[in-house]
PDB file of N, CA and C in Angstrom:
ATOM      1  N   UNK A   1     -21.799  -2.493 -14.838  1.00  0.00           N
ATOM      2  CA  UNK A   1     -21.109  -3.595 -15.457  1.00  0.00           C
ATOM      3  C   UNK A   1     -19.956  -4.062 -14.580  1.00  0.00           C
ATOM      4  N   UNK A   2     -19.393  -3.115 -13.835  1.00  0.00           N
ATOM      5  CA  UNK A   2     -18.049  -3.500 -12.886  1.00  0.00           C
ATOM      6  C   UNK A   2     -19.016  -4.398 -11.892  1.00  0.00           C
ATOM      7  N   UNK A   3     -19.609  -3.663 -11.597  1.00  0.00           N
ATOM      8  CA  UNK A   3     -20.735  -4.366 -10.013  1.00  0.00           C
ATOM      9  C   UNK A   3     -20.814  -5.713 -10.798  1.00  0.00           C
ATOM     10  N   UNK A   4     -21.323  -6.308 -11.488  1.00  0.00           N
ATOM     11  CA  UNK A   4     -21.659  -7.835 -12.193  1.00  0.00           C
ATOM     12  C   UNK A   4     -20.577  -8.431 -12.532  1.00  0.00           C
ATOM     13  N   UNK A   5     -19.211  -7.632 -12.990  1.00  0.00           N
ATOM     14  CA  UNK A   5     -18.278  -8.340 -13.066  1.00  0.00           C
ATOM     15  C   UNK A   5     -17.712  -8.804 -11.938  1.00  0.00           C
ATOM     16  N   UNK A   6     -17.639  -7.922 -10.568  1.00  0.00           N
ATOM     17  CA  UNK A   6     -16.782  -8.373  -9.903  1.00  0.00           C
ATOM     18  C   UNK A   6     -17.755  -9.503  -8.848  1.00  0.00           C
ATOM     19  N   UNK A   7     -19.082  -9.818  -8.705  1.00  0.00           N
ATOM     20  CA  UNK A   7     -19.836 -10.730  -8.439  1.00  0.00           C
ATOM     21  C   UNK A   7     -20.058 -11.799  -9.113  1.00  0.00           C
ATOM     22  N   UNK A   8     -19.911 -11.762 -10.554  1.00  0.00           N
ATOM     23  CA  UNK A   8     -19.417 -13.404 -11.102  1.00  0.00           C
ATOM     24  C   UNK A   8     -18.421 -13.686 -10.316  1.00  0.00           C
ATOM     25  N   UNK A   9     -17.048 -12.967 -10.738  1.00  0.00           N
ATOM     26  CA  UNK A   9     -15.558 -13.221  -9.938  1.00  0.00           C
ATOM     27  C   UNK A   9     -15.442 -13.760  -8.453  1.00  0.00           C
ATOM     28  N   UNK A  10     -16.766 -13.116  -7.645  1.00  0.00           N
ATOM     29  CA  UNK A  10     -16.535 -13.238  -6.368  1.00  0.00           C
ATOM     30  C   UNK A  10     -17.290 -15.128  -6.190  1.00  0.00           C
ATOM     31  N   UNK A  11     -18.682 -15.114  -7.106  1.00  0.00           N
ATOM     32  CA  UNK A  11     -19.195 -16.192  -7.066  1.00  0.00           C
ATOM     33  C   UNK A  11     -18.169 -17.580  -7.654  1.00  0.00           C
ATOM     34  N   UNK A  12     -16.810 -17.204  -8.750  1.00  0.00           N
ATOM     35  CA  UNK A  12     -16.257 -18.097  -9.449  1.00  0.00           C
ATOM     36  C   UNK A  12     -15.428 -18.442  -8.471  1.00  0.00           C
ATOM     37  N   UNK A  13     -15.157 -17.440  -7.229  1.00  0.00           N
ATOM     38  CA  UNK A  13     -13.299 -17.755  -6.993  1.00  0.00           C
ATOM     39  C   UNK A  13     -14.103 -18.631  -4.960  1.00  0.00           C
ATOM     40  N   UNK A  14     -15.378 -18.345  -4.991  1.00  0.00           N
ATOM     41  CA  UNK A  14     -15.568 -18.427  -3.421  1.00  0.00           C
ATOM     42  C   UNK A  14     -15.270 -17.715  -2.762  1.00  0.00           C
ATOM     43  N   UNK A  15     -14.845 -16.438  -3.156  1.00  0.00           N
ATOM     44  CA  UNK A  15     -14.913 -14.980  -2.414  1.00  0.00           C
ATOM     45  C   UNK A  15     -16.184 -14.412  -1.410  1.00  0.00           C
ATOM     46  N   UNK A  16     -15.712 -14.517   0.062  1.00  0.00           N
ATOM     47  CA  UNK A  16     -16.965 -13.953   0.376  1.00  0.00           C
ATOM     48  C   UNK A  16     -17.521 -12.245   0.052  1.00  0.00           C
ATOM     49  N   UNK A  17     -18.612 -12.096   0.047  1.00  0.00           N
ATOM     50  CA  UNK A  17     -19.011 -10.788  -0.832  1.00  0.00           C
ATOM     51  C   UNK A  17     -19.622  -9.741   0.686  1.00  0.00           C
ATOM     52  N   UNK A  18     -19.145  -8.861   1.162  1.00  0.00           N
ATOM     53  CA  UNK A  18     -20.032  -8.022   2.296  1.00  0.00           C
ATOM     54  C   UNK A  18     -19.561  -6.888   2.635  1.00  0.00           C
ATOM     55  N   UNK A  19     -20.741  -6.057   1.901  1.00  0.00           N
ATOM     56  CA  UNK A  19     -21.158  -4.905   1.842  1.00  0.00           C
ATOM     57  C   UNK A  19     -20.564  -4.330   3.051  1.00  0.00           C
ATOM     58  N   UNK A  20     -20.317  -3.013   3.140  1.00  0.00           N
ATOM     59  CA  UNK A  20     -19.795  -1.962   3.788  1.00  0.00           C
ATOM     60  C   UNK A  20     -21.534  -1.237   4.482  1.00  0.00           C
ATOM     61  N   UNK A  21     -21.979  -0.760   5.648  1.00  0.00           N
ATOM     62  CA  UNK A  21     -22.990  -0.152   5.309  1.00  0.00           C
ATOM     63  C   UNK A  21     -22.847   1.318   5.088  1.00  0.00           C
ATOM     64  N   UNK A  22     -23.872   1.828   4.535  1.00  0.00           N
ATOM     65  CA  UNK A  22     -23.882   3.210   4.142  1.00  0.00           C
ATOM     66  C   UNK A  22     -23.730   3.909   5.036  1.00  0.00           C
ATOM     67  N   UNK A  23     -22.868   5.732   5.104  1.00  0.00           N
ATOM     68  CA  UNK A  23     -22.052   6.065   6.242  1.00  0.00           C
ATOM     69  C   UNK A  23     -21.038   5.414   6.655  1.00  0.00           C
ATOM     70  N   UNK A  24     -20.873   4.577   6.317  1.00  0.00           N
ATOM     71  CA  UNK A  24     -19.628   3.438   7.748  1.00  0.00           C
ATOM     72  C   UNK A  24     -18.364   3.489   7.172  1.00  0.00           C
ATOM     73  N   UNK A  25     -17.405   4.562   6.842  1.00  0.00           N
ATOM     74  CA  UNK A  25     -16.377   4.109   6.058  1.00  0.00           C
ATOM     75  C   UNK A  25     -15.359   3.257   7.029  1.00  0.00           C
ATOM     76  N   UNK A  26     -15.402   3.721   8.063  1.00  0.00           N
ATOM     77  CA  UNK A  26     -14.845   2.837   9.275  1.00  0.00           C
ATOM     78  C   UNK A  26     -14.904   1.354   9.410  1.00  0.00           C
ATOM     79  N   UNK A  27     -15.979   0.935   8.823  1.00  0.00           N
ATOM     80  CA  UNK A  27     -16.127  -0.802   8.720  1.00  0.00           C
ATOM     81  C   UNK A  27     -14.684  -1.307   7.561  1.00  0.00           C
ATOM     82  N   UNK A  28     -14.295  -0.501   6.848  1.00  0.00           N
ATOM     83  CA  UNK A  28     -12.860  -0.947   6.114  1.00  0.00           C
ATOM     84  C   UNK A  28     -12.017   0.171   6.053  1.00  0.00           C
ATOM     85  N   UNK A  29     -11.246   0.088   7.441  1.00  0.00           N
ATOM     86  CA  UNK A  29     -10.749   1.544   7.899  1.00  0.00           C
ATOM     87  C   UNK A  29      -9.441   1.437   7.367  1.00  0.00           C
ATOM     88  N   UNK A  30      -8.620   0.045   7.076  1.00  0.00           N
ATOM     89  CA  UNK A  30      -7.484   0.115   5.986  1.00  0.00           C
ATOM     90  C   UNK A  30      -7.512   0.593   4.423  1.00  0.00           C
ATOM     91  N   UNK A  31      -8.795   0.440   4.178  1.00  0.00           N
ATOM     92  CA  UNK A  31      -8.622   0.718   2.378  1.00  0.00           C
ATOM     93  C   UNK A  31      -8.604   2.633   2.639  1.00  0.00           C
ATOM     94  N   UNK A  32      -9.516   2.389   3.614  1.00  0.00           N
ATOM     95  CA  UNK A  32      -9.743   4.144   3.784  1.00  0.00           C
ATOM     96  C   UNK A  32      -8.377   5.073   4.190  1.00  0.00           C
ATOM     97  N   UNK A  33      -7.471   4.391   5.052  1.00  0.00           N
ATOM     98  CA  UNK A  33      -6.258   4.630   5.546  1.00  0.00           C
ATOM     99  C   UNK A  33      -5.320   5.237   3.794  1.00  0.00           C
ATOM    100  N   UNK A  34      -5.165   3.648   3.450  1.00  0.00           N
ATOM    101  CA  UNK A  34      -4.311   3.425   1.932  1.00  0.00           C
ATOM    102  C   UNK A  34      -5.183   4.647   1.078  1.00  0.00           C
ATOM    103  N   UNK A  35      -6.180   5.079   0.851  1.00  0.00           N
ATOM    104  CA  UNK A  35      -6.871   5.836  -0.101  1.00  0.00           C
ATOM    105  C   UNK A  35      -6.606   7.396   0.733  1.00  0.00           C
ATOM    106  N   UNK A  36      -6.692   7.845   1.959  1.00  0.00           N
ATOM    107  CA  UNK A  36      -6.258   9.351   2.210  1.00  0.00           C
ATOM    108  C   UNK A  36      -4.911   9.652   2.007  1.00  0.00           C
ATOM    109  N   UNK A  37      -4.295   8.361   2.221  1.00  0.00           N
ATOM    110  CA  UNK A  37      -2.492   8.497   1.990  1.00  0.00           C
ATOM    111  C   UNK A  37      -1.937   8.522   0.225  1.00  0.00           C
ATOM    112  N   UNK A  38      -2.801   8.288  -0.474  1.00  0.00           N
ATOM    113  CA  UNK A  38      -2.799   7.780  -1.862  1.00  0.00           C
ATOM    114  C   UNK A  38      -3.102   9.091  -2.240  1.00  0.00           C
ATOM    115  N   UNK A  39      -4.487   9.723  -1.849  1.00  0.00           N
ATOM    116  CA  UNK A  39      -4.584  10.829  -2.289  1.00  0.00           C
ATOM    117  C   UNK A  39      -3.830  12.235  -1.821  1.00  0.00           C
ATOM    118  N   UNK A  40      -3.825  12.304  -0.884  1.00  0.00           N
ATOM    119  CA  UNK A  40      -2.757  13.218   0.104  1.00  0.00           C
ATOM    120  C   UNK A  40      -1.323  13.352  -0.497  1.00  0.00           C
ATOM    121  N   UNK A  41      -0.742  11.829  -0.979  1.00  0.00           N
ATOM    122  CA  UNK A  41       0.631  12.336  -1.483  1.00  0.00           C
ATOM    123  C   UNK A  41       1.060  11.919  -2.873  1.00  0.00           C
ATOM    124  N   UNK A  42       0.137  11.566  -3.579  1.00  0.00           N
ATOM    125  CA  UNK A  42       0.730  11.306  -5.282  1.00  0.00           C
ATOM    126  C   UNK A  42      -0.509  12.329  -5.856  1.00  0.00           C
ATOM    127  N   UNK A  43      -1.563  11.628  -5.843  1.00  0.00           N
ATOM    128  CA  UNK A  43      -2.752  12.692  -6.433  1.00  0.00           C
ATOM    129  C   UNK A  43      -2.988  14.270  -6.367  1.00  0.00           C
ATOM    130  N   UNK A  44      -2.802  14.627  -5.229  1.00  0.00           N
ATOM    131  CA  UNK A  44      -2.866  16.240  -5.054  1.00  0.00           C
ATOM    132  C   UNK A  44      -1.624  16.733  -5.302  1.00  0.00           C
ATOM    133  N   UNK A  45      -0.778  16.165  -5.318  1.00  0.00           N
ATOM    134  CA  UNK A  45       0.591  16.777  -5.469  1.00  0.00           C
ATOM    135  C   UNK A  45       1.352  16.572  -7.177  1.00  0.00           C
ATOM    136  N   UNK A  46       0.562  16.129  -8.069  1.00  0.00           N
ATOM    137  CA  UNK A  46       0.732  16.156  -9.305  1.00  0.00           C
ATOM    138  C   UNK A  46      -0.299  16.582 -10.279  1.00  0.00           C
ATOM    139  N   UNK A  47       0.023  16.883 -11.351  1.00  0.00           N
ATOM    140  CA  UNK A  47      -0.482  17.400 -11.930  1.00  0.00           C
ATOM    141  C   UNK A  47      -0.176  16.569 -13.559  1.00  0.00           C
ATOM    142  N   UNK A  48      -1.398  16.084 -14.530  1.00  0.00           N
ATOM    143  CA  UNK A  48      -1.214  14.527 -15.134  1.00  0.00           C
ATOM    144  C   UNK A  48      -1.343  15.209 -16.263  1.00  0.00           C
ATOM    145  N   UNK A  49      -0.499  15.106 -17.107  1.00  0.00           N
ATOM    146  CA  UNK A  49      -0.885  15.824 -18.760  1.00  0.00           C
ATOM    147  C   UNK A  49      -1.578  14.183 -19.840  1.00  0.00           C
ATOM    148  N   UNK A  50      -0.702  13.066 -19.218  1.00  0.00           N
ATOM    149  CA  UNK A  50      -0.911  12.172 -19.786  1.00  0.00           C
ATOM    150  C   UNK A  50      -1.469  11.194 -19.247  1.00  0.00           C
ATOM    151  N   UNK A  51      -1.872  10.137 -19.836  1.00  0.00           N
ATOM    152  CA  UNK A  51      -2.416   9.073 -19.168  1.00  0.00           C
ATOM    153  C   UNK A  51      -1.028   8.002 -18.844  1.00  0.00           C
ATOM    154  N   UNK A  52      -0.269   8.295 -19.829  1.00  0.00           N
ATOM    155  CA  UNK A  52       1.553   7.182 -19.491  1.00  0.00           C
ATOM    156  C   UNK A  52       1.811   7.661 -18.559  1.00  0.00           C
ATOM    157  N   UNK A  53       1.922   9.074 -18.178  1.00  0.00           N
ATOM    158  CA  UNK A  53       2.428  10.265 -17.207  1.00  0.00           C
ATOM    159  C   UNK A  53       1.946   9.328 -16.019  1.00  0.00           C
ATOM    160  N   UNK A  54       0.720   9.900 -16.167  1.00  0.00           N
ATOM    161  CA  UNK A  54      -0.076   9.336 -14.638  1.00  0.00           C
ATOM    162  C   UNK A  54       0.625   7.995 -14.321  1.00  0.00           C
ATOM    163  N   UNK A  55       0.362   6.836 -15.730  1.00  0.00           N
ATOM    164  CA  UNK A  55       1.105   5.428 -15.102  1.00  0.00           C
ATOM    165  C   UNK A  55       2.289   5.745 -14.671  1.00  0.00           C
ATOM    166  N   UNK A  56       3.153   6.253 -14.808  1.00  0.00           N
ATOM    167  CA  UNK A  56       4.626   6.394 -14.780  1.00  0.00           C
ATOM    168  C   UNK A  56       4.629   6.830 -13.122  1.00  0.00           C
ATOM    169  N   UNK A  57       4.133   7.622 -12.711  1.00  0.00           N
ATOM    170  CA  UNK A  57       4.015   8.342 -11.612  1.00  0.00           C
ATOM    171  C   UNK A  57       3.391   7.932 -10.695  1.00  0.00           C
ATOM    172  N   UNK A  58       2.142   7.212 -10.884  1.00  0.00           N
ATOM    173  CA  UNK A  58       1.664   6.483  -9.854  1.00  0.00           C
ATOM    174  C   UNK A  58       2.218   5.274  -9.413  1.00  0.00           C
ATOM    175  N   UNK A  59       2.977   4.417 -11.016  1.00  0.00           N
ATOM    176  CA  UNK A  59       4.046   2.974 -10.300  1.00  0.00           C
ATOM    177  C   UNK A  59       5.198   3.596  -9.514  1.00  0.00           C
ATOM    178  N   UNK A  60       5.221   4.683  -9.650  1.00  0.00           N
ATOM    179  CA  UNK A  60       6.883   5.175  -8.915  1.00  0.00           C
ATOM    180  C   UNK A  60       6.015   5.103  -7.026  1.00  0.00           C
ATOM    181  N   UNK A  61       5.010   5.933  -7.066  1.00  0.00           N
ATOM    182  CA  UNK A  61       4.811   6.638  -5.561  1.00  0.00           C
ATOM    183  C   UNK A  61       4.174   4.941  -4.927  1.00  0.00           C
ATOM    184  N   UNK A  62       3.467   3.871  -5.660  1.00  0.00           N
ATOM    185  CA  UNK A  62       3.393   2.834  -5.198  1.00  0.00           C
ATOM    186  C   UNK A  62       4.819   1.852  -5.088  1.00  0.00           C
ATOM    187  N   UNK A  63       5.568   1.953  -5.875  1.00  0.00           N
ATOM    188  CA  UNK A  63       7.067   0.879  -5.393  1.00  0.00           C
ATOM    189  C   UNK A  63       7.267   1.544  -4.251  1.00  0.00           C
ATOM    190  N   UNK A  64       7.501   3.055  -3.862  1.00  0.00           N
ATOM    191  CA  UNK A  64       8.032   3.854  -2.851  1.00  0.00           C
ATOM    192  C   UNK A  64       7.148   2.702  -1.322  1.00  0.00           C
ATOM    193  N   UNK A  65       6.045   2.866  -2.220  1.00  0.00           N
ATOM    194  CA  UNK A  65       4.825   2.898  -0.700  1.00  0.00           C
ATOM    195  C   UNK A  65       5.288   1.659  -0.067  1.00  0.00           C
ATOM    196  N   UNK A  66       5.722   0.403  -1.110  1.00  0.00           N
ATOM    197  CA  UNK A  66       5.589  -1.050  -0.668  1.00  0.00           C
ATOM    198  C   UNK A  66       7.323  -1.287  -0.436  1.00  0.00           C
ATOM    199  N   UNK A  67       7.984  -0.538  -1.255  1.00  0.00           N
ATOM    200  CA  UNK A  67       9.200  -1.305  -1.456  1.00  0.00           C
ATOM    201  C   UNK A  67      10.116  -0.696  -0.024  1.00  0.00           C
ATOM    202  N   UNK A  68       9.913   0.818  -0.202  1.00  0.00           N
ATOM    203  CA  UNK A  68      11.067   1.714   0.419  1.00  0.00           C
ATOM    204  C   UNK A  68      10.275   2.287   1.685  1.00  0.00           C
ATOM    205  N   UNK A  69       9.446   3.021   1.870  1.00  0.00           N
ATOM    206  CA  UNK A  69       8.450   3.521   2.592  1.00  0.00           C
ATOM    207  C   UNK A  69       8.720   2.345   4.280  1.00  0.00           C
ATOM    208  N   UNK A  70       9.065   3.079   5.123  1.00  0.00           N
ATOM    209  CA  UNK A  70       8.559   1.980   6.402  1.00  0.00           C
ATOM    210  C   UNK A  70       6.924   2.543   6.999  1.00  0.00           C
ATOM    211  N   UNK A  71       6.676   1.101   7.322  1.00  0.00           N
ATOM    212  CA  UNK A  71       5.209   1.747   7.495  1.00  0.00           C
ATOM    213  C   UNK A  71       5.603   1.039   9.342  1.00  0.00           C
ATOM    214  N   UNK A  72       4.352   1.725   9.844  1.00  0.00           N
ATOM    215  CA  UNK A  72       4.863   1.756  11.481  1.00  0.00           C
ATOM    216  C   UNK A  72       4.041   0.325  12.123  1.00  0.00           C
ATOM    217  N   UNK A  73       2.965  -0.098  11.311  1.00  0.00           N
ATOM    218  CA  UNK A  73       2.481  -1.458  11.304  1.00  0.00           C
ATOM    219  C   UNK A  73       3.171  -2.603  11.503  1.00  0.00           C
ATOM    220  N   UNK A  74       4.446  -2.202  10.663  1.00  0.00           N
ATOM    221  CA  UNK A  74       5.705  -3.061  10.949  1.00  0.00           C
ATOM    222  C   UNK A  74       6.750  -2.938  11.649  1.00  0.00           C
ATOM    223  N   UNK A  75       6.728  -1.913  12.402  1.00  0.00           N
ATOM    224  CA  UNK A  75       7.346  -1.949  13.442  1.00  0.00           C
ATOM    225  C   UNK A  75       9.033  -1.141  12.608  1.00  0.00           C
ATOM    226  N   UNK A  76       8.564  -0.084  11.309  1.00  0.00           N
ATOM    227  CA  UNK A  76       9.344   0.701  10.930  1.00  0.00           C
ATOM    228  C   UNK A  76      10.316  -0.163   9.625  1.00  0.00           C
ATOM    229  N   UNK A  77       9.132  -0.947   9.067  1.00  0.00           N
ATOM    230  CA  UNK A  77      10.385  -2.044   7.863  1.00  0.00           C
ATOM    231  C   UNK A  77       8.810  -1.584   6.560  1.00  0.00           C
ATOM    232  N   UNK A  78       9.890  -1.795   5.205  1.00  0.00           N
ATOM    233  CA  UNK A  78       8.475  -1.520   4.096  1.00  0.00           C
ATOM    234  C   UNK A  78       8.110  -2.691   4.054  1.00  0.00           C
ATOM    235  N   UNK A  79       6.780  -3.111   3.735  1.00  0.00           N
ATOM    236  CA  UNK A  79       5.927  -3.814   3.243  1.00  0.00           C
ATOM    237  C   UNK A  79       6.830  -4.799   2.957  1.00  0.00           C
ATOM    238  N   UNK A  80       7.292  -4.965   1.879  1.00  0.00           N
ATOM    239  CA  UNK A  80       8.920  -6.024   0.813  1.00  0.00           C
ATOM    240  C   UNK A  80       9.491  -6.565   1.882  1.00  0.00           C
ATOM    241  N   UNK A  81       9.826  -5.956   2.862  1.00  0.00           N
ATOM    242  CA  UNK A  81      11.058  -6.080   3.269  1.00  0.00           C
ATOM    243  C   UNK A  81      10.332  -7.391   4.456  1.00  0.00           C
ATOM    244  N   UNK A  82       9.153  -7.392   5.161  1.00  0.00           N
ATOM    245  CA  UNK A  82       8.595  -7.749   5.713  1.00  0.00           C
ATOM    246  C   UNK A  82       8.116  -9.110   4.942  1.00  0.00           C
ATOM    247  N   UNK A  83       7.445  -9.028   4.016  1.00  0.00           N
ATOM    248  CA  UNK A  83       7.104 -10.320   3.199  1.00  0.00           C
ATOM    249  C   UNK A  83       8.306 -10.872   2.415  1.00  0.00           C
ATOM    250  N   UNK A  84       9.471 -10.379   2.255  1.00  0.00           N
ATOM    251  CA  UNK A  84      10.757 -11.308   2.443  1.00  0.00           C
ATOM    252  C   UNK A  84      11.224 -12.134   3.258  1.00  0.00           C
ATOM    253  N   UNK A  85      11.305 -11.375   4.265  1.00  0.00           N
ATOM    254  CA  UNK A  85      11.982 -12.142   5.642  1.00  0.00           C
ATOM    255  C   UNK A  85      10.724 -11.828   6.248  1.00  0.00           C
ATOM    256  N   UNK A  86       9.951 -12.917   6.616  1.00  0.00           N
ATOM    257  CA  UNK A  86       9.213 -13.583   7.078  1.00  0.00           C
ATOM    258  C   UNK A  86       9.096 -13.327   9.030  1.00  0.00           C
ATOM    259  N   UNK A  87      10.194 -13.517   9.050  1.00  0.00           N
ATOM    260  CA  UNK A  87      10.647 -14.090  10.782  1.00  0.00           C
ATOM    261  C   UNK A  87      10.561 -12.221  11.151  1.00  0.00           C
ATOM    262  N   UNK A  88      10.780 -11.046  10.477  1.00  0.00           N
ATOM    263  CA  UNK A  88      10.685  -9.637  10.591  1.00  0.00           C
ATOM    264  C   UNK A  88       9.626  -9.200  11.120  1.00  0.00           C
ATOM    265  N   UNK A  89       8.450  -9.916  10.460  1.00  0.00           N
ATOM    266  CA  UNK A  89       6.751  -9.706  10.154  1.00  0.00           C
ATOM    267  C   UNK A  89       6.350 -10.197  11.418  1.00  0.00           C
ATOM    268  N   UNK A  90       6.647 -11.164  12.190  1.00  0.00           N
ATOM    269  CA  UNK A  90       6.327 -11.679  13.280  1.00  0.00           C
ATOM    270  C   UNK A  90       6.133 -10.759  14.262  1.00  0.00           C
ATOM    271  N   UNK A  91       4.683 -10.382  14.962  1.00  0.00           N
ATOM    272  CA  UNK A  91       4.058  -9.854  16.130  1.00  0.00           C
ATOM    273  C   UNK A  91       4.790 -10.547  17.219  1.00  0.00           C
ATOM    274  N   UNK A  92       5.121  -8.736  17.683  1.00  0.00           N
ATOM    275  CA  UNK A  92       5.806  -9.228  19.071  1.00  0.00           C
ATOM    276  C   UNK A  92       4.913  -8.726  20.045  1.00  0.00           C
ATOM    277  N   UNK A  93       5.278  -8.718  21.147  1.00  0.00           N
ATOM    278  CA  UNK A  93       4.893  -8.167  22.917  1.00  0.00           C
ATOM    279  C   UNK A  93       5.372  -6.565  22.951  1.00  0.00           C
ATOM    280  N   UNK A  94       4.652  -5.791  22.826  1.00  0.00           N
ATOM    281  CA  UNK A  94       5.252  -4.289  22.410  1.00  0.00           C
ATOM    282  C   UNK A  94       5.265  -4.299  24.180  1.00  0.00           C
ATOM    283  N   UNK A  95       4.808  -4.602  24.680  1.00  0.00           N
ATOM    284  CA  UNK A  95       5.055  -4.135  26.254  1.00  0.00           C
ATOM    285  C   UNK A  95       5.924  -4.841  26.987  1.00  0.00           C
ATOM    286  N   UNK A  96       7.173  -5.868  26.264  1.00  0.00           N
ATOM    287  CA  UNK A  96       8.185  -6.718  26.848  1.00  0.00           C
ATOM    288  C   UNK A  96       9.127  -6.171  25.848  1.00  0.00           C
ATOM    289  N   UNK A  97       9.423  -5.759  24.600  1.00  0.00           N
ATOM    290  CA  UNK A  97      10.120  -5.659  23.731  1.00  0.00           C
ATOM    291  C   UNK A  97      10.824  -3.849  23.479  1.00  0.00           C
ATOM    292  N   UNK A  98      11.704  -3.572  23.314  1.00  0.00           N
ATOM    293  CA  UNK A  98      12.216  -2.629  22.668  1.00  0.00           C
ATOM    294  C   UNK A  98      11.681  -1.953  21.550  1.00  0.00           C
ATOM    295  N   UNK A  99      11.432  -1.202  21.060  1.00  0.00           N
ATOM    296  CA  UNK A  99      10.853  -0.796  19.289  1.00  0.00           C
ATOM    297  C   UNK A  99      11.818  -1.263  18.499  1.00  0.00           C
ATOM    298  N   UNK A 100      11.567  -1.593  17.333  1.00  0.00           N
ATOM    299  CA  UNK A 100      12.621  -1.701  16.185  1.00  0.00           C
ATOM    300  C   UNK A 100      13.483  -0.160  16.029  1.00  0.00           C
ATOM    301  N   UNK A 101      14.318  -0.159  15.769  1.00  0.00           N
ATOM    302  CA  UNK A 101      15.138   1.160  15.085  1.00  0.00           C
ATOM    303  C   UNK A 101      14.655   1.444  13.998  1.00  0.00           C
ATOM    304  N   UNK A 102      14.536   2.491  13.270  1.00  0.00           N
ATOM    305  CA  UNK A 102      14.061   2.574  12.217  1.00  0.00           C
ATOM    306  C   UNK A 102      15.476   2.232  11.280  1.00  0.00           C
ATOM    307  N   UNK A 103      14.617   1.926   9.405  1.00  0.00           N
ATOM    308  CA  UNK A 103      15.983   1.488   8.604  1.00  0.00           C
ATOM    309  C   UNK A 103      16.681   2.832   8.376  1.00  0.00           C
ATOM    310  N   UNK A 104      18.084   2.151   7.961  1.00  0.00           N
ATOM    311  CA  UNK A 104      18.694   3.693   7.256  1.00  0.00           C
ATOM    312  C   UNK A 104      18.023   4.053   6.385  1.00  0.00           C
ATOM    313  N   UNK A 105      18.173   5.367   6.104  1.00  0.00           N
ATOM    314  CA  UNK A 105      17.510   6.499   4.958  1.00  0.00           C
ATOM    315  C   UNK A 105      17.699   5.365   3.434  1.00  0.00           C
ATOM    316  N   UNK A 106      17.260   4.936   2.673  1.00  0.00           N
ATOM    317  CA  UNK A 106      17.434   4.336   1.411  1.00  0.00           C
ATOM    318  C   UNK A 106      17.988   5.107   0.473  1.00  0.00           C
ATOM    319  N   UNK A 107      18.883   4.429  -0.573  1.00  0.00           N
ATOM    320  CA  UNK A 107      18.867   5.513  -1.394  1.00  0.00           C
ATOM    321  C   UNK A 107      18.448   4.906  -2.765  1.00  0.00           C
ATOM    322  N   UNK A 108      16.907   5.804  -3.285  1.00  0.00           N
ATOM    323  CA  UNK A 108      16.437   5.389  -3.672  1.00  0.00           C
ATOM    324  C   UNK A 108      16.898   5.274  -5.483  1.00  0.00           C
ATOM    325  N   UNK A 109      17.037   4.494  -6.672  1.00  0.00           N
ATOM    326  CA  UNK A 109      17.103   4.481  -8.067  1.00  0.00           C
ATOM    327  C   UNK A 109      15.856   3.574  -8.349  1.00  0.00           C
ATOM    328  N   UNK A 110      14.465   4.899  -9.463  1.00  0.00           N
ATOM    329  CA  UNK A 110      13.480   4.273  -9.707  1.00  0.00           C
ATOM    330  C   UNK A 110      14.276   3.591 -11.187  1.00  0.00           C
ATOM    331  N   UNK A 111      15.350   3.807 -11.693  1.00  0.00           N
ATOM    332  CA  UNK A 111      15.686   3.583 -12.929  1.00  0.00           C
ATOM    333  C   UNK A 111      16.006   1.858 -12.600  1.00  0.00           C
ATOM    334  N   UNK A 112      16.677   1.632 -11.620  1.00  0.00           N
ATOM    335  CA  UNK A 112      16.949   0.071 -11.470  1.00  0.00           C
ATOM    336  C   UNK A 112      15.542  -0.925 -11.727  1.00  0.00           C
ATOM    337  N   UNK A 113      14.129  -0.473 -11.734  1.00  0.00           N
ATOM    338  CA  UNK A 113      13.155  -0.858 -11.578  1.00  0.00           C
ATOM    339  C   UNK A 113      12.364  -0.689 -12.674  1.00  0.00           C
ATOM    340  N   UNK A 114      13.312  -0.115 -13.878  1.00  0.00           N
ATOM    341  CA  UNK A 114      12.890   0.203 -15.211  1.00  0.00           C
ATOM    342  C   UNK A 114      11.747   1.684 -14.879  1.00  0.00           C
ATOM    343  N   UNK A 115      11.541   1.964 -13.677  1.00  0.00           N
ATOM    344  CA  UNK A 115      10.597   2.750 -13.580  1.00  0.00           C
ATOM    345  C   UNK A 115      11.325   4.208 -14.262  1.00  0.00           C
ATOM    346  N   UNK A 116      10.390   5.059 -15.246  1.00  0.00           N
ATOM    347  CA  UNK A 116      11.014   6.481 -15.564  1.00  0.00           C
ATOM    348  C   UNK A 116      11.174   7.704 -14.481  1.00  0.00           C
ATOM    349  N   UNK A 117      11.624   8.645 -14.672  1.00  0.00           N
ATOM    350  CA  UNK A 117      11.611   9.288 -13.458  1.00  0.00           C
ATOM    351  C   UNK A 117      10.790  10.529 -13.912  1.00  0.00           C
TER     352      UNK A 117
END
């Protein structure tokens, strides 16, 4: 039923639709990236009594991932911080350029974000 739902969706929106082949997890080596890192550090490392629990815990380790987290794609800035400032996100010449510094340590409050702790 998911498979038919998400092929109306793909047929409604003009989504192109293409298959992965079998064996190949490498043909979408980002989802695969985001899914060992997903599982590696929220999933194995908790333990879910609830199903709120789980929500509660999984929106926390995803704000971390996008909001606070520098990822090295960006040259050491989170995700947010990059699709804010725009002009950040911009591909440079890594072989004319300096590295970015990394940001200061954050200090993180999931409570500002209504998130529970």
């Amino acid at each position: 039923m998911t498979s038919r739902a998400m092929l109306e969706w793909a047929n409604r929106t003009g989504v192109g639709w293409h298959y992965i082949d079998p064996g190949k997890p490498q043909q979408n080596g980002f989802v695969e990236s985001f899914n060992g890192k997903f599982r590696d550090e929220c999933l194995t490392e908790e333990v879910f009594t609830t199903l709120a629990e789980a929500r509660a815990v999984i929106s926390r380790w995803r704000h971390d991932y996008n909001h606070v987290r520098p990822h090295s794609v960006h040259g050491g800035l989170a995700p947010e911080t990059v699709r804010l400032n725009h002009a950040a996100g911009r591909l440079r010449d890594v072989n004319s350029c300096a590295p970015r510094p990394l940001p200061p340590e954050p200090k993180i409050s999931y409570e500002a974000y209504g998130l529970p702790l």
